[in-house]
Protein backbone atom coordinates (compact mmCIF):
# COMPACT_ATOMS: atom_id res chain seq x y z
CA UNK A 1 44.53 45.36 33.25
CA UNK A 2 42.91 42.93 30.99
CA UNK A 3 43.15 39.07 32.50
CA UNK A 4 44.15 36.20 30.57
CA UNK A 5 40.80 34.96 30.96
CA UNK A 6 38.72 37.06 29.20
CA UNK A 7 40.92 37.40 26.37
CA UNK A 8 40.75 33.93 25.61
CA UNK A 9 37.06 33.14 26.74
CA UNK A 10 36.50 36.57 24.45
CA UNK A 11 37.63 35.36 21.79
CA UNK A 12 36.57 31.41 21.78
CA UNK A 13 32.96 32.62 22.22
CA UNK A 14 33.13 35.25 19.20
CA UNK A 15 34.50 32.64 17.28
CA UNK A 16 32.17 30.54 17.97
CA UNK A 17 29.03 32.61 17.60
CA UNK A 18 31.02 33.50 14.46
CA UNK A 19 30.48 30.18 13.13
CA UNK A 20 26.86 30.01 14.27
CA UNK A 21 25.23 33.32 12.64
CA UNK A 22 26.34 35.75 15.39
CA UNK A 23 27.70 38.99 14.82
CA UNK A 24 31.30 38.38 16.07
CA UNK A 25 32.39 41.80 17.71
CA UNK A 26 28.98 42.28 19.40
CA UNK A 27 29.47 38.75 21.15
CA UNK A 28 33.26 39.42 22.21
CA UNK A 29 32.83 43.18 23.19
CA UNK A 30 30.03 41.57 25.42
CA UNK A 31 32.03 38.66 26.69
CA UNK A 32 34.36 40.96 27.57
CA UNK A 33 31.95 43.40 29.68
CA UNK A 34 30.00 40.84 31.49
CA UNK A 35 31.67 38.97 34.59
CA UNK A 36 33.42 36.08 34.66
CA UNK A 37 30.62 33.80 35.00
CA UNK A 38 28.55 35.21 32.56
CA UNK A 39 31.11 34.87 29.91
CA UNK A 40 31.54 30.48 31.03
CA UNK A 41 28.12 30.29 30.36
CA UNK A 42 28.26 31.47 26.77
CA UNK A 43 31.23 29.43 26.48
CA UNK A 44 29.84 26.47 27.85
CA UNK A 45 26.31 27.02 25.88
CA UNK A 46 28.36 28.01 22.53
CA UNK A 47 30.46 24.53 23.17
CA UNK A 48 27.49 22.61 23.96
CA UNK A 49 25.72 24.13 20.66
CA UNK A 50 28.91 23.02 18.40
CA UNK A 51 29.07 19.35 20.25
CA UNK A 52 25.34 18.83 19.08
CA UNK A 53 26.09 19.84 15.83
CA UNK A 54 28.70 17.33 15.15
CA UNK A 55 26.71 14.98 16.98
CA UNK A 56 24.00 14.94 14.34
CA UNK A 57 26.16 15.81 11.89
CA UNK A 58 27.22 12.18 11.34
CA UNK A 59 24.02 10.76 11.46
CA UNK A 60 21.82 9.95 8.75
CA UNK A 61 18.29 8.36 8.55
CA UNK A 62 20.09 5.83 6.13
CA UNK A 63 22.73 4.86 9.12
CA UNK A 64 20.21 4.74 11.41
CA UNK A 65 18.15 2.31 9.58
CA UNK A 66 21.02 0.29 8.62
CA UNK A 67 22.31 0.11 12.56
CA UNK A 68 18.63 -0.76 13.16
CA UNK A 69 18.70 -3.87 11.08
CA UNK A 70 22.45 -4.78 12.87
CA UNK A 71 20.83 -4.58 16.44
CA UNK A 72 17.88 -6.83 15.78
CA UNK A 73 20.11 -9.92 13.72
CA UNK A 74 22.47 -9.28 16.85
CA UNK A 75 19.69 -9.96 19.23
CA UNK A 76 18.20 -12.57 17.32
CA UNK A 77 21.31 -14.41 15.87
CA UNK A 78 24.44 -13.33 18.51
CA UNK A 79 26.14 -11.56 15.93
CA UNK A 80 26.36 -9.06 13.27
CA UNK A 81 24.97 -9.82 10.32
CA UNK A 82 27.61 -10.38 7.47
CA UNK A 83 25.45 -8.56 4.36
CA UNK A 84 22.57 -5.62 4.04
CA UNK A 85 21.42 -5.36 0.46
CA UNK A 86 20.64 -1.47 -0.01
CA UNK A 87 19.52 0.57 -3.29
CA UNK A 88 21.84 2.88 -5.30
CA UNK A 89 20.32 6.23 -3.23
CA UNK A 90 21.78 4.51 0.63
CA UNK A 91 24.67 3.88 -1.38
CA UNK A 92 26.05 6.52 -2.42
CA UNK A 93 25.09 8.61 1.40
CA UNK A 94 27.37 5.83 2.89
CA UNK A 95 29.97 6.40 0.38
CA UNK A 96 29.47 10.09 0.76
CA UNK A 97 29.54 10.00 4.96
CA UNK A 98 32.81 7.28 4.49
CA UNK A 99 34.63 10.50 2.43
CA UNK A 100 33.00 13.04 4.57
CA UNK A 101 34.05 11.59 7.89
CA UNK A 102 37.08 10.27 6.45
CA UNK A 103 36.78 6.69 7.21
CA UNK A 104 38.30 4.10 5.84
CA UNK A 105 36.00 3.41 2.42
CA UNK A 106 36.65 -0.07 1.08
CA UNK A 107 34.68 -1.10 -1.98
CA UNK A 108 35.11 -4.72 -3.63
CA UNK A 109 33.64 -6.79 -6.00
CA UNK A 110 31.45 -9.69 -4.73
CA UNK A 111 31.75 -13.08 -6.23
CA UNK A 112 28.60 -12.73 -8.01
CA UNK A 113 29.64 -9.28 -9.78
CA UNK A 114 27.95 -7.23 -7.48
CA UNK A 115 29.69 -4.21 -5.48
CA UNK A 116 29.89 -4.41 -1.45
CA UNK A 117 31.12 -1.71 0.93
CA UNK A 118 32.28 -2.41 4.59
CA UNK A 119 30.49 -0.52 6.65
CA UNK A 120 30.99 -1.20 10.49
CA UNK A 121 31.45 -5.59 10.72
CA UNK A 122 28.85 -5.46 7.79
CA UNK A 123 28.91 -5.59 3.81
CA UNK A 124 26.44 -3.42 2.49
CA UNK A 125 25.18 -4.81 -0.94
CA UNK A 126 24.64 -2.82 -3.94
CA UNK A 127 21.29 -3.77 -5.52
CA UNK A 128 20.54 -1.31 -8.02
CA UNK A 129 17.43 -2.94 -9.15
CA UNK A 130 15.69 -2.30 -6.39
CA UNK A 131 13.85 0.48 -4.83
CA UNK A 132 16.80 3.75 -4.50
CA UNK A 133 16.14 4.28 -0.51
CA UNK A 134 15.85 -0.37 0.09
CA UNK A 135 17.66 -1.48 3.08
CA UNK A 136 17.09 -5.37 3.64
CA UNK A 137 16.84 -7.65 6.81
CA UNK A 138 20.84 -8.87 7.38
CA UNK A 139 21.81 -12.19 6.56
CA UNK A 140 24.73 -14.42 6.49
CA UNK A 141 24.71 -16.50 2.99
CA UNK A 142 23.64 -15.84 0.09
């Protein structure tokens, strides 16, 4: 008699290795031989595999810099900064991760006719005239 165990556990982990490359009925027909502990540690390594991939999957150099600049005007100043001026290329990957991650993507029009996107407590700045990959210092005023 086949437990309820190792049909489920069977088929997370071929669904899983599925999704990363493996072959699929190899990895259940496997699962399904080995004991029960063998077949959590798959599971747990498979999870642990699809946790880091979401992990980084959100991240991008251009966020990092950009939460880089945040941290040091909060140490400095107590607070976020209110703008980051960035160049057309960090743009459009924080409009692209905004529709990707399906965040809330708010774009308006600045007083001065430029474009600003929230992003976090922070407008990011549109300055197409500079370089494509230009993240400023944050600032308050204009």
């Amino acid at each position: 008699m086949v437990e309820r165990r190792d049909v489920i556990g069977g088929g997370l982990a071929a669904g899983l290795s599925a999704l990363f490359g493996g072959d699929a009925a190899e990895s259940a027909q496997t699962n399904q031989r080995n004991s029960g502990t063998d077949a959590d540690a798959a599971t747990a390594t498979a999870v642990d595999a699809l946790r880091a991939l979401f992990e980084h999957r959100h991240e991008s150099p251009e966020i990092a810099q950009i939460r880089a600049q945040q941290r040091m005007f909060l140490k400095s100043e107590q607070k976020f900064p209110n703008f980051i001026d960035v160049g057309i290329d960090v743009w459009e990957h924080l409009h692209d991760w905004h529709v990707k991650n399906r965040q809330p993507l708010t774009i308006v029009r600045m007083t001065d006719g430029a474009y600003g996107m929230a992003f976090a407590v922070t407008t990011l700045v549109l300055q197409p005239q500079q370089a494509a990959s230009y993240i400023s210092w944050g600032y308050d005023a204009r």
